[in-house]
N, C-alpha and C. Protein backbone atom coordinates (compact mmCIF):
# COMPACT_ATOMS: atom_id res chain seq x y z
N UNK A 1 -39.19 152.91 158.42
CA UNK A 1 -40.29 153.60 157.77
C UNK A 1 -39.74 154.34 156.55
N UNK A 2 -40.52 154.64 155.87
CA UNK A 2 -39.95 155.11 154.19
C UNK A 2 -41.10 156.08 154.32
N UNK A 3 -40.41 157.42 153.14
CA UNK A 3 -40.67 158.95 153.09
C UNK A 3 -42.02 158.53 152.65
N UNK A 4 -43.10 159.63 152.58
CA UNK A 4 -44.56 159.53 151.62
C UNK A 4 -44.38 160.58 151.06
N UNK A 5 -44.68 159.72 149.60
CA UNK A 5 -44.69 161.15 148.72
C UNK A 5 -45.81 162.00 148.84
N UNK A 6 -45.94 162.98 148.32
CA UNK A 6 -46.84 164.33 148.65
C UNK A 6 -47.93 164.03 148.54
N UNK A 7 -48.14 163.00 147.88
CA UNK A 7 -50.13 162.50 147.17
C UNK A 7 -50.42 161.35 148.16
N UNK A 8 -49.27 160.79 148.64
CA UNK A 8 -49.31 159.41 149.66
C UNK A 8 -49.99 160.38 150.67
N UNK A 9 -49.05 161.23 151.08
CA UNK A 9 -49.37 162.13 152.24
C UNK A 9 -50.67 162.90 152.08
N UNK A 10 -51.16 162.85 151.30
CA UNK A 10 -52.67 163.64 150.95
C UNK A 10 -53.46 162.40 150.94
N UNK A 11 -53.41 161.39 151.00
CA UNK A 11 -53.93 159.84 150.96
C UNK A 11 -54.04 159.71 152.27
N UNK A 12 -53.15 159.63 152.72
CA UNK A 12 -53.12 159.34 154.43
C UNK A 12 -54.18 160.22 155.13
N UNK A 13 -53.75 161.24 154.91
CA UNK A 13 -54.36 162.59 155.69
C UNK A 13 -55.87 162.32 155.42
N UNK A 14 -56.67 161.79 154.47
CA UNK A 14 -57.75 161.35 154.05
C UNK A 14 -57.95 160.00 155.12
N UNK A 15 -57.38 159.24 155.19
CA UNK A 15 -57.33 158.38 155.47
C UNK A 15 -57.78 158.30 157.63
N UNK A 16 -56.44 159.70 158.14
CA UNK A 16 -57.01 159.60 159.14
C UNK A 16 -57.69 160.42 159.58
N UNK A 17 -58.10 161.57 158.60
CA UNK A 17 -59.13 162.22 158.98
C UNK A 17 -61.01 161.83 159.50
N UNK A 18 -60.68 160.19 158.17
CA UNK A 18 -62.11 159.55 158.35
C UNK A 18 -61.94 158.54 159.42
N UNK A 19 -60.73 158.01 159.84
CA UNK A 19 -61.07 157.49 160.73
C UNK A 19 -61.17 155.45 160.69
N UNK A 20 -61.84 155.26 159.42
CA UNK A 20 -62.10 153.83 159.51
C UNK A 20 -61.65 153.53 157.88
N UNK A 21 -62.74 152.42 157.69
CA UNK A 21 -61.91 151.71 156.40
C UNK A 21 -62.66 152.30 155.54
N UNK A 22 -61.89 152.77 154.18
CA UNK A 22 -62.62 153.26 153.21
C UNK A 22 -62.06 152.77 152.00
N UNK A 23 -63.29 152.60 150.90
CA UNK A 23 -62.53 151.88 149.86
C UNK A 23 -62.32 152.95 148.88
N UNK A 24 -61.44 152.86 147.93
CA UNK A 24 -60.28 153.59 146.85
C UNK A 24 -61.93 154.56 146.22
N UNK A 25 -62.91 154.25 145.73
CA UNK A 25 -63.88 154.98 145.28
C UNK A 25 -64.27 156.15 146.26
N UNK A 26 -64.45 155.97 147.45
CA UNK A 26 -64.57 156.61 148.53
C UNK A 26 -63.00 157.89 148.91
N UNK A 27 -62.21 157.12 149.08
CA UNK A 27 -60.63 158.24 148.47
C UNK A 27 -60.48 158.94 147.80
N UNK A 28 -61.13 158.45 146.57
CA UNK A 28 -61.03 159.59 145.17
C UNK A 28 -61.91 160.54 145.43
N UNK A 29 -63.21 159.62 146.15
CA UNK A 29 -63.91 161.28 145.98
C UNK A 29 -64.26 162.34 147.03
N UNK A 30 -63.10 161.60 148.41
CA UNK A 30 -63.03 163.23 149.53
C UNK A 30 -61.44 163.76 148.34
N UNK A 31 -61.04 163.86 147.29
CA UNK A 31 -60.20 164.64 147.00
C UNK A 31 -60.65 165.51 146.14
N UNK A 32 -62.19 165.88 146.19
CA UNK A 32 -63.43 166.44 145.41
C UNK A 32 -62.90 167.03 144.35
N UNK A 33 -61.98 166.17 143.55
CA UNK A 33 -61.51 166.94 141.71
C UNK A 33 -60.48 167.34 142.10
N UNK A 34 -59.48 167.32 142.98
CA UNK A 34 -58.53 168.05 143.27
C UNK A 34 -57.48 166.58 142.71
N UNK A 35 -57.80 166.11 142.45
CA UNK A 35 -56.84 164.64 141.51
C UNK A 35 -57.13 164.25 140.59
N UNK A 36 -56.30 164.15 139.49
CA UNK A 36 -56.31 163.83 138.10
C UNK A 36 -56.49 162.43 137.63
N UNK A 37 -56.53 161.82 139.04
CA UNK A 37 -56.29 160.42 138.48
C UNK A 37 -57.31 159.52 138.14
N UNK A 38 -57.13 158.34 137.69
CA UNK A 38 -58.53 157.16 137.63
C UNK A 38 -57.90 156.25 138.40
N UNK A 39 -58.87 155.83 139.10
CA UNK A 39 -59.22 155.06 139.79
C UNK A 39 -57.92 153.66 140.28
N UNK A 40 -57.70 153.37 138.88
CA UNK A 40 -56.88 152.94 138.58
C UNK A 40 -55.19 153.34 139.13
N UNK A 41 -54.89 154.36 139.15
CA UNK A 41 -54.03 154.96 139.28
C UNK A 41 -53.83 154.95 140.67
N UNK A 42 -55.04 155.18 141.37
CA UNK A 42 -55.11 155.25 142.92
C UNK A 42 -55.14 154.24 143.70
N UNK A 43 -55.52 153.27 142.86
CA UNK A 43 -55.49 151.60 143.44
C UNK A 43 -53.87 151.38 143.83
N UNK A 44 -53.04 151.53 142.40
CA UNK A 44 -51.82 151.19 142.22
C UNK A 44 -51.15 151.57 143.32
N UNK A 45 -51.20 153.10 143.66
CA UNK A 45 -50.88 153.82 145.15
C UNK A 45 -51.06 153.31 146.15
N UNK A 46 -52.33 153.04 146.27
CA UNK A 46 -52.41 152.18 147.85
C UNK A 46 -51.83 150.98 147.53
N UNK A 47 -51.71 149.83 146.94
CA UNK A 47 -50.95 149.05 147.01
C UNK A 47 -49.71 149.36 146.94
N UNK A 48 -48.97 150.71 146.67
CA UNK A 48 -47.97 150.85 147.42
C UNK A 48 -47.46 151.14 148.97
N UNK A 49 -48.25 151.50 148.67
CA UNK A 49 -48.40 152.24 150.46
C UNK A 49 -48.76 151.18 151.77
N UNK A 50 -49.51 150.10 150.95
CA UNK A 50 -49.72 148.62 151.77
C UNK A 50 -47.94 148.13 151.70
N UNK A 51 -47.67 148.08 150.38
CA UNK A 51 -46.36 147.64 150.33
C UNK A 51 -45.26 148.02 151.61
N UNK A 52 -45.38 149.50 151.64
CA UNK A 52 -44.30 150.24 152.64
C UNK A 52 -45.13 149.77 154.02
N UNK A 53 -45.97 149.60 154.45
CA UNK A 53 -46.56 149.28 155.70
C UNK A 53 -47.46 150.42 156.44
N UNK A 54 -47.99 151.12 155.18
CA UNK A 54 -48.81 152.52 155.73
C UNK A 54 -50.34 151.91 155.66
N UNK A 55 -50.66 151.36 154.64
CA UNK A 55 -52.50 150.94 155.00
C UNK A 55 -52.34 149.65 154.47
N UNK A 56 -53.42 148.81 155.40
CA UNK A 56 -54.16 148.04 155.15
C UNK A 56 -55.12 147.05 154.08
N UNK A 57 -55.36 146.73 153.72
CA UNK A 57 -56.19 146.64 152.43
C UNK A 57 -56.83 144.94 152.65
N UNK A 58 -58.03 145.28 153.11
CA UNK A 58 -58.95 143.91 153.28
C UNK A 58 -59.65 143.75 152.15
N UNK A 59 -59.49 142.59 151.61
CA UNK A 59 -59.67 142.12 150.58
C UNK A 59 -60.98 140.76 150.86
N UNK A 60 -61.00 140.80 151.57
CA UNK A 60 -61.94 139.92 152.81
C UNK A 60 -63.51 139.49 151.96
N UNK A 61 -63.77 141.20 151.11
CA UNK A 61 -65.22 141.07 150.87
C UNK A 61 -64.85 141.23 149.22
N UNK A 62 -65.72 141.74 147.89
CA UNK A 62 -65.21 142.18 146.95
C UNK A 62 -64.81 143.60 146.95
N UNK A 63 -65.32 144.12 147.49
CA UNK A 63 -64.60 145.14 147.82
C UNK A 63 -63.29 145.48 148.55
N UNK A 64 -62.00 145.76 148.06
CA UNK A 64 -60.87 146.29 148.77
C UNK A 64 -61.56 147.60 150.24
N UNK A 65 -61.04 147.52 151.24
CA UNK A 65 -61.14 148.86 152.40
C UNK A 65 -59.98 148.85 152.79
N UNK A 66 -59.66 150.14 152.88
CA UNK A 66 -58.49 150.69 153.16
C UNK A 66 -58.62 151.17 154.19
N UNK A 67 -57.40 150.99 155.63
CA UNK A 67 -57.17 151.33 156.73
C UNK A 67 -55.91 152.37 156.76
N UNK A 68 -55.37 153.00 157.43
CA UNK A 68 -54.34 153.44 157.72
C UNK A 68 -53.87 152.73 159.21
N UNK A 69 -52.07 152.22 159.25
CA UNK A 69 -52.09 151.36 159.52
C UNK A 69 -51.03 152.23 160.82
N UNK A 70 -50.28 153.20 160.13
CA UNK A 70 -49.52 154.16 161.07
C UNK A 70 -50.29 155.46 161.49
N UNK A 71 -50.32 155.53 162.38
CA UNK A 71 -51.09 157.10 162.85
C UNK A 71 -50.29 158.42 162.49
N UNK A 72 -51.12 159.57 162.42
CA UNK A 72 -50.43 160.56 162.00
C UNK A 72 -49.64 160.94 163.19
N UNK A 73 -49.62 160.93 164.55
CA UNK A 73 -48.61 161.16 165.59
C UNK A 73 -47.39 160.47 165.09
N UNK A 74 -47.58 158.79 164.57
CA UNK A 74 -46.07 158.04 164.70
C UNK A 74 -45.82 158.79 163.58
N UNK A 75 -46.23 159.12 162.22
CA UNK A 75 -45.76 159.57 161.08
C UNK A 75 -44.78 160.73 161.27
N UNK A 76 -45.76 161.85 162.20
CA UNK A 76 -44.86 162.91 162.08
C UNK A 76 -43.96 162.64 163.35
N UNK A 77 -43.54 162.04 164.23
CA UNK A 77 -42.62 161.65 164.73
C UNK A 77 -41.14 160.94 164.18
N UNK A 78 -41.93 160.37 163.22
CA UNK A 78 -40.71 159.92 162.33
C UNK A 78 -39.80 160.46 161.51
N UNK A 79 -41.13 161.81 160.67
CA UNK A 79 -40.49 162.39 159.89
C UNK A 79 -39.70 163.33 160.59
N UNK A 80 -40.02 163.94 162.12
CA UNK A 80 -39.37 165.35 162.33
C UNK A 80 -37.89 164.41 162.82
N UNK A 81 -37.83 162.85 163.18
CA UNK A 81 -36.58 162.89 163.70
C UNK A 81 -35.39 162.69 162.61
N UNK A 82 -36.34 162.20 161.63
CA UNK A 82 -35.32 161.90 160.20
C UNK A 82 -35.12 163.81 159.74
N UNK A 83 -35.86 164.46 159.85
CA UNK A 83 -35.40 165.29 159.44
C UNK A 83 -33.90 166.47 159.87
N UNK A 84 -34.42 165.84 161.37
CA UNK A 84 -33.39 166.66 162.49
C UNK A 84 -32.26 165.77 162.01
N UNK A 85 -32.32 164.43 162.29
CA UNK A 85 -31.30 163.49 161.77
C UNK A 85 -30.52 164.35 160.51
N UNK A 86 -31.17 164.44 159.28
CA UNK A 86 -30.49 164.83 158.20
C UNK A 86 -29.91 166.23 158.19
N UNK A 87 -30.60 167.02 158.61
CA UNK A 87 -30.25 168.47 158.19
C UNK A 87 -29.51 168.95 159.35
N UNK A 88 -29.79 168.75 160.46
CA UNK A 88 -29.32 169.41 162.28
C UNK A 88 -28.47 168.60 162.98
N UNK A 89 -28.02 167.43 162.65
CA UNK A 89 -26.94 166.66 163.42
C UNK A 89 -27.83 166.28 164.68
N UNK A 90 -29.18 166.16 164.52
CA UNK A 90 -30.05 165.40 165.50
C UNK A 90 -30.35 166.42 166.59
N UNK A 91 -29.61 167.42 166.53
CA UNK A 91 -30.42 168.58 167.49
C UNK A 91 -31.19 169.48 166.53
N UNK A 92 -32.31 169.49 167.72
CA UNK A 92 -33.43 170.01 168.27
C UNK A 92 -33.05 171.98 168.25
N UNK A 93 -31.85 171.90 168.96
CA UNK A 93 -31.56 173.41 169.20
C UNK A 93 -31.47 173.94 167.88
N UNK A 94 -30.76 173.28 167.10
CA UNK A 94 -30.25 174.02 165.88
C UNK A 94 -31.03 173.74 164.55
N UNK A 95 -32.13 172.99 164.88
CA UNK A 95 -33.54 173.23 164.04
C UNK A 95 -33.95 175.08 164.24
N UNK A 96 -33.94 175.12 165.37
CA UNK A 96 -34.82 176.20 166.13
C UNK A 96 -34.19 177.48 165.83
N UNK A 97 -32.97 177.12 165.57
CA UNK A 97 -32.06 178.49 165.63
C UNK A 97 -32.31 178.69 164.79
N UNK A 98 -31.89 177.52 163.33
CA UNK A 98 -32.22 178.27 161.81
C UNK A 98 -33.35 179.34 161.80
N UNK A 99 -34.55 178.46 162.41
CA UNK A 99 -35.93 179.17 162.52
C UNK A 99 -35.76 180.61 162.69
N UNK A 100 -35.34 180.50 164.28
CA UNK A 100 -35.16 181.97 164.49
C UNK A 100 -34.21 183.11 163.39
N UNK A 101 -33.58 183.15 162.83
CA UNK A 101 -32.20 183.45 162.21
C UNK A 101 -32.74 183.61 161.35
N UNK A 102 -33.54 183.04 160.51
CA UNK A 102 -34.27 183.32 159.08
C UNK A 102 -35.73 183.97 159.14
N UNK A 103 -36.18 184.52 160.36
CA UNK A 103 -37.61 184.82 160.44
C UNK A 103 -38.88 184.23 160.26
N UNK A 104 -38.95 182.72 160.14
CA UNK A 104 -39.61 181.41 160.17
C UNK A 104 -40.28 181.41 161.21
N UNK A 105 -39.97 181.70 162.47
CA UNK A 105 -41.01 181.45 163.17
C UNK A 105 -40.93 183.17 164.44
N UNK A 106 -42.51 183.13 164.45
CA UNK A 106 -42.83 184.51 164.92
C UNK A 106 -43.17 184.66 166.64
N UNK A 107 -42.26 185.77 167.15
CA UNK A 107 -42.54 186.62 168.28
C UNK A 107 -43.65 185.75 169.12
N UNK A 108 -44.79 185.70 168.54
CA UNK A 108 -45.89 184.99 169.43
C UNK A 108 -45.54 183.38 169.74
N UNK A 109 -44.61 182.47 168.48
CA UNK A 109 -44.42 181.31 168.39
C UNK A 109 -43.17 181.01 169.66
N UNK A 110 -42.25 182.02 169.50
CA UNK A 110 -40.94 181.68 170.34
C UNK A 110 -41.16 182.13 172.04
N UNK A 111 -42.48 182.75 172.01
CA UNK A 111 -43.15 182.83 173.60
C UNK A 111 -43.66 182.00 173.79
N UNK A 112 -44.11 181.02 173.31
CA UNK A 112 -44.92 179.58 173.63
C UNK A 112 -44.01 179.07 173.60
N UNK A 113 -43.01 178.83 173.34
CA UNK A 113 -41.81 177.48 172.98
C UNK A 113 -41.20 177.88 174.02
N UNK A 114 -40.75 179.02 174.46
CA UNK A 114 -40.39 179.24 175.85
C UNK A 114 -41.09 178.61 176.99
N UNK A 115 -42.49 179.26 177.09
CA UNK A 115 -42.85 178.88 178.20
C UNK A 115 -43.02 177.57 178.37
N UNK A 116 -43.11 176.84 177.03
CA UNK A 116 -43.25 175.18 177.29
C UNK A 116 -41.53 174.95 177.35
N UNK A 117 -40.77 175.06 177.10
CA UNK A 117 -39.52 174.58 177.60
C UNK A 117 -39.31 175.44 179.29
N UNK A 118 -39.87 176.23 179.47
CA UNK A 118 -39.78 175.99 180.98
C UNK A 118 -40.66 175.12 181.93
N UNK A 119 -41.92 174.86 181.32
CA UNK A 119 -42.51 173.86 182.19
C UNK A 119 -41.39 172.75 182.43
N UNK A 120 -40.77 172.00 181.93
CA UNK A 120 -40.10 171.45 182.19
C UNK A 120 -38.97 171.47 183.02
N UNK A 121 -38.61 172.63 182.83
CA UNK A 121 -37.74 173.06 184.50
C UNK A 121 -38.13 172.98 185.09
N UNK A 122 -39.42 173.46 185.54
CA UNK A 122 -40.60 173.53 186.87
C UNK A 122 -40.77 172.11 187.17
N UNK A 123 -40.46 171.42 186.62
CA UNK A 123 -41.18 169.85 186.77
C UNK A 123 -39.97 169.05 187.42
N UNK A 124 -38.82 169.31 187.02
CA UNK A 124 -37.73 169.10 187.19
C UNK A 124 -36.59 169.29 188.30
N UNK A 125 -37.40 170.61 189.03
CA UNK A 125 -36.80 171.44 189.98
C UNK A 125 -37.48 170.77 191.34
């Protein structure tokens, strides 16, 4: 799988928020002006993004519809392990620590992460 750039990733997120096939006219305009682009520009994108193996593109009718082809679960599964991969030596712990250590994640957050890393003792025991 290959990175999405920030507008891919705002494409997608469009993509599985609706759910089904939508064509590039329909894309441009849940990004209600918040994109500079024509039409044109956005075509080119999804045919990249078909390229990498992220959507779909039925060409079936005259109209292009665009699917999303990876779900946002496998996506961010991918990205958090490439990320642990790159930055943490593949642990998990020492994601968490940075967190903690730099004030990133808060008092209320590291009581939930607890108690869900003990369910798993409980399950275990």
């Amino acid at each position: 799988m290959k990175r999405l750039s920030e507008k891919e990733f705002e494409i997608m997120e469009i993509l599985w928020k609706r759910g089904n096939a939508m064509t590039s006219g329909e894309i441009l305009d849940d990004f209600n002006g918040n994109l500079s682009w024509k039409l044109s520009s956005l075509m080119t994108v999804l045919s990249r993004m078909a390229d990498k193996g992220y959507v779909y593109c039925d060409r079936s009718t005259r109209t292009n519809y665009y699917t999303a082809i990876v779900s946002k679960e496998e996506y961010k599964t991918w990205e958090s392990e490439s990320l642990l991969h790159k930055l943490f030596d593949k642990s998990a712990t020492k994601f968490i620590v940075s967190l903690c250590e730099k004030d990133k994640i808060s008092k209320d957050e590291i009581t939930k992460l607890k108690q869900y890393l003990d369910s798993f003792k409980k399950e275990g025991e």
